[in-house]
Protein backbone atom coordinates (compact mmCIF):
# COMPACT_ATOMS: atom_id res chain seq x y z
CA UNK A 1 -1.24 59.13 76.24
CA UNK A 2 -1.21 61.90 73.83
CA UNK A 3 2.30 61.03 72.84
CA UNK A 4 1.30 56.94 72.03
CA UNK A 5 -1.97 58.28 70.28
CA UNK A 6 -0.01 60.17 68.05
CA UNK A 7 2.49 57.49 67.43
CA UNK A 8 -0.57 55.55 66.49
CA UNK A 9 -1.34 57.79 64.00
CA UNK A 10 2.06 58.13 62.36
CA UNK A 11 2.59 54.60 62.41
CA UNK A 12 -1.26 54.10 60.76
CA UNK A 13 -0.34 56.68 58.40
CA UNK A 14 3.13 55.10 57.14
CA UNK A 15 1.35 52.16 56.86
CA UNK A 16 -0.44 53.25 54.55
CA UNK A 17 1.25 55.32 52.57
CA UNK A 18 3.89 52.54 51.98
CA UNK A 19 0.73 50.45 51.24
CA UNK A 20 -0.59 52.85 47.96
CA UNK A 21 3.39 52.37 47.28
CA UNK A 22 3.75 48.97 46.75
CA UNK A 23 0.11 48.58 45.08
CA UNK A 24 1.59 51.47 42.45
CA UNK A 25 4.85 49.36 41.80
CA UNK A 26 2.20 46.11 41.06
CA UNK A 27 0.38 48.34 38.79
CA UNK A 28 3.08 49.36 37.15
CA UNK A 29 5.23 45.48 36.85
CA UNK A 30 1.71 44.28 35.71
CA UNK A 31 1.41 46.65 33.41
CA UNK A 32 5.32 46.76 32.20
CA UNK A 33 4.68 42.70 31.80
CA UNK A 34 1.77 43.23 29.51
CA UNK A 35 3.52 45.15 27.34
CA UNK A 36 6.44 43.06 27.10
CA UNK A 37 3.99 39.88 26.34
CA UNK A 38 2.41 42.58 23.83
CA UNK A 39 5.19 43.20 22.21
CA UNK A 40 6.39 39.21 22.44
CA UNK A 41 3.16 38.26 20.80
CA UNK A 42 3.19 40.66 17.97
CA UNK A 43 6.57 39.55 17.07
CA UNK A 44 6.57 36.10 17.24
CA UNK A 45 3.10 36.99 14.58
CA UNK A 46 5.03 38.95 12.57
CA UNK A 47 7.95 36.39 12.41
CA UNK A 48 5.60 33.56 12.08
CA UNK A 49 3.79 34.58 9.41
CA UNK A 50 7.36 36.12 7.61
CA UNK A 51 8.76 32.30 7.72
CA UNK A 52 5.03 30.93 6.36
CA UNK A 53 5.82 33.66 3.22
CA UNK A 54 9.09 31.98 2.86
CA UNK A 55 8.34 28.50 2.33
CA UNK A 56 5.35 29.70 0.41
CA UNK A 57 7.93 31.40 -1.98
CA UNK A 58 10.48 28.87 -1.55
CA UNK A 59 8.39 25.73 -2.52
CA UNK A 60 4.89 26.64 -3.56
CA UNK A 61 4.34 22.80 -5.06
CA UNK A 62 4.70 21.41 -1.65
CA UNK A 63 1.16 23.15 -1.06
CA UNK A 64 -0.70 21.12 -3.37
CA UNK A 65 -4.49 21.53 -3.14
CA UNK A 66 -6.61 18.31 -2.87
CA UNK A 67 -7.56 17.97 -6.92
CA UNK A 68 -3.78 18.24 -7.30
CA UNK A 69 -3.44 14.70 -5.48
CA UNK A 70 -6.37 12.93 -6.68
CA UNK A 71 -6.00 10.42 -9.48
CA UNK A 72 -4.44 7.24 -9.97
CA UNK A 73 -0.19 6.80 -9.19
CA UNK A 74 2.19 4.29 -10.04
CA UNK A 75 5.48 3.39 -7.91
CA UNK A 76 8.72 4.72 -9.48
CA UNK A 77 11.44 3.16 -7.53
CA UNK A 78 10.41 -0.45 -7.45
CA UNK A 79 11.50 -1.84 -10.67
CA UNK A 80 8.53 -1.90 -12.34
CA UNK A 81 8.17 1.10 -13.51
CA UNK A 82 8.38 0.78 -17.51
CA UNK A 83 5.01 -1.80 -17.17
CA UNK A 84 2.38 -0.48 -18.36
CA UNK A 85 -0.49 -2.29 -16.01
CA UNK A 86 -0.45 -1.99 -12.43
CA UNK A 87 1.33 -4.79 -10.63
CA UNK A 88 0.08 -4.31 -6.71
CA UNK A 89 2.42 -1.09 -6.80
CA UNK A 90 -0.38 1.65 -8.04
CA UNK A 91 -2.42 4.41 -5.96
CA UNK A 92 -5.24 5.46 -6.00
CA UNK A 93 -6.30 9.03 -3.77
CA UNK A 94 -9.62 9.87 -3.22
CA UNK A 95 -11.32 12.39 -1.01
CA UNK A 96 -14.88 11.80 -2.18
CA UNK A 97 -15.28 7.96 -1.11
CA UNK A 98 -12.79 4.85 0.18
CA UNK A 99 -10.46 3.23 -1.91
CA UNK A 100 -8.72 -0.57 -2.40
CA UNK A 101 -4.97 -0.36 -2.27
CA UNK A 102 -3.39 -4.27 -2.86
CA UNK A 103 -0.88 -4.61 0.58
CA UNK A 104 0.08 -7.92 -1.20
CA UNK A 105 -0.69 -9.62 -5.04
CA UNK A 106 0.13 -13.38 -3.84
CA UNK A 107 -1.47 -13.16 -0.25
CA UNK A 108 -4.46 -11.46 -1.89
CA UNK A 109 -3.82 -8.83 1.11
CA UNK A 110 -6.21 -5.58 0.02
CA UNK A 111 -7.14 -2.58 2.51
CA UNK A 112 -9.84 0.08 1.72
CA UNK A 113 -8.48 3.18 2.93
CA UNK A 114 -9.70 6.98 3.49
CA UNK A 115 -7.92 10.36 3.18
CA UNK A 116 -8.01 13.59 4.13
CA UNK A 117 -5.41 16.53 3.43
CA UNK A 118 -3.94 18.70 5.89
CA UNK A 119 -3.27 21.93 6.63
CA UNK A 120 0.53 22.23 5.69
CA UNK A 121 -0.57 20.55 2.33
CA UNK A 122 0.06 16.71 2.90
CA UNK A 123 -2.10 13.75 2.71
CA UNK A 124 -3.08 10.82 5.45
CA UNK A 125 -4.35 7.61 4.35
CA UNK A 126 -6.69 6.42 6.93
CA UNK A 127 -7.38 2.33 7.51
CA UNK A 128 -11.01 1.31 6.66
CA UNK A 129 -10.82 -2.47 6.02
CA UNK A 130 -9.02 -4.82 5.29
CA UNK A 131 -8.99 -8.34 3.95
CA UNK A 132 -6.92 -11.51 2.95
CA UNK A 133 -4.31 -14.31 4.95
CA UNK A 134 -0.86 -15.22 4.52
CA UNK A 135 0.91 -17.97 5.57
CA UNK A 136 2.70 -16.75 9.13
CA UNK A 137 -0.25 -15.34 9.98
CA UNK A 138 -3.37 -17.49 9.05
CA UNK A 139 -5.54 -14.54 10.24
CA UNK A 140 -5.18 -11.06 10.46
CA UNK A 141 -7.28 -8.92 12.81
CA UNK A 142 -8.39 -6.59 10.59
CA UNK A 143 -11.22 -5.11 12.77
CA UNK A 144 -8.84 -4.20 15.72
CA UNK A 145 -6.90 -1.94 13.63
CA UNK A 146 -7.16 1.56 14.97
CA UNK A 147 -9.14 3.49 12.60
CA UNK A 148 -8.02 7.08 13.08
CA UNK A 149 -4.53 7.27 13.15
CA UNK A 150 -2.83 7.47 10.11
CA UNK A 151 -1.65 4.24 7.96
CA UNK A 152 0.44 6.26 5.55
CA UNK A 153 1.65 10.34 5.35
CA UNK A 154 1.85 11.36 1.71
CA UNK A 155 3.79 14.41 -0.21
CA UNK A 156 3.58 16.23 -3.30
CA UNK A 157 6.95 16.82 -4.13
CA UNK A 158 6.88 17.62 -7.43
CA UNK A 159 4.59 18.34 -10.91
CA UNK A 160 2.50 14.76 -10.67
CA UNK A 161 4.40 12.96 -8.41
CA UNK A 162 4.02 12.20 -4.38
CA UNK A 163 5.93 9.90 -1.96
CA UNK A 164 4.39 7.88 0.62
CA UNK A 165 5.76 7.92 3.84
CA UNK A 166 4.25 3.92 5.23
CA UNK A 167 4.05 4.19 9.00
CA UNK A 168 1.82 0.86 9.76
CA UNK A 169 -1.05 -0.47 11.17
CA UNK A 170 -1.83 0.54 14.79
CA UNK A 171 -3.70 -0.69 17.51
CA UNK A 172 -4.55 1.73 20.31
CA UNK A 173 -2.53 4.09 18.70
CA UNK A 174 0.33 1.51 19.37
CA UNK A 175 2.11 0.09 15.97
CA UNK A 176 1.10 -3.42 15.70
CA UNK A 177 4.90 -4.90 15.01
CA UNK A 178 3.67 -7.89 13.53
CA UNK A 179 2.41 -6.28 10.87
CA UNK A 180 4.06 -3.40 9.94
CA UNK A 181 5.62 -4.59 7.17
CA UNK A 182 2.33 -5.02 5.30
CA UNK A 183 2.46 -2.07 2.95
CA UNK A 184 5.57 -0.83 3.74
CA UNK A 185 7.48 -3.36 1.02
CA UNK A 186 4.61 -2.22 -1.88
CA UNK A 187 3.39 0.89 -0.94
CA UNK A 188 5.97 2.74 0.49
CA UNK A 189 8.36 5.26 -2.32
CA UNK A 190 7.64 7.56 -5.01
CA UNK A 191 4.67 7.88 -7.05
CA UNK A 192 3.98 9.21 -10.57
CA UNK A 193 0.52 10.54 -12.16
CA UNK A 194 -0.78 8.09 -14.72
């Protein structure tokens, strides 16, 4: 009896000893894995915010602040670019309060549209309204147009001009096929300042 008793008590005892081991060797992985995701985190930081230096050197007029885009623009690669009036293929940004933009001069097609910049510098053109027919389609549903996805992505690219990026009109943030050529033939290109 003395004999098991004691065996009890070494066997308790190695128990726990190799218990307070194991918890040490957690204590020590956990804390050996929150350095590593430490050190992880301050590098990816310190790389991040190296490459965000870069392209700020690289291309600073990319960045352009929201006075820089608004004003009135006129398309560049369409042909009509020596005409002095706009011709359904001019731009106007403004962050204040919605603007027209003509979709189409002999359907009468017009849109009011919103925009807002981003944080990496670029420019979406929100649907607001829209109105006007054309012949395939004798009417448009202009009120089931989604309302906050964006019509149109625009760039700076360089001193007073922009390009516009067309991506369509969307309907539960599905692009309505039908109609996604509307603005895409006179909106969609290079802008310049006028």
């Amino acid at each position: 009896m003395k004999n098991m008793r004691f065996l009890l008590c070494l066997l308790a005892f190695a128990s726990f000893a190799s218990c307070q081991t194991d918890t040490k060797k957690n204590q020590n992985q956990t804390e050996t894995s929150q350095q590593e995701a430490r050190n992880d985190f301050t590098e990816t930081a310190t790389r991040n915010t190296a490459d965000t230096n870069s392209v700020k050197e690289e291309n600073p007029s990319k960045l352009a602040p929201e006075p820089a885009y608004t004003g009135k623009y006129k398309r560049l690669d369409d042909g009509k670019e020596n005409e002095t009036t706009c011709d359904c293929n001019c731009l106007e940004i403004n962050f204040d309060h919605p603007v027209d933009v003509c979709i189409d001069k002999n359907a009468k097609l017009q849109i009011q549209v919103a925009y807002t910049q981003t944080n990496d510098g670029k420019v979406k053109m929100y649907y607001v309204s829209g109105s006007g027919k054309t012949k395939t389609f004798k009417s448009i549903p202009w009120e089931k147009f989604d309302k906050d996805t964006p019509l149109a992505i625009i760039e700076y690219t360089k001193n007073e001009e922009l390009e516009l990026d067309w991506k369509g009109f969307t309907q539960n943030k599905e692009l309505v096929v039908d109609y996604a050529i509307f603005g895409k033939k006179n909106l969609e290109g290079k802008f310049k300042r006028i």
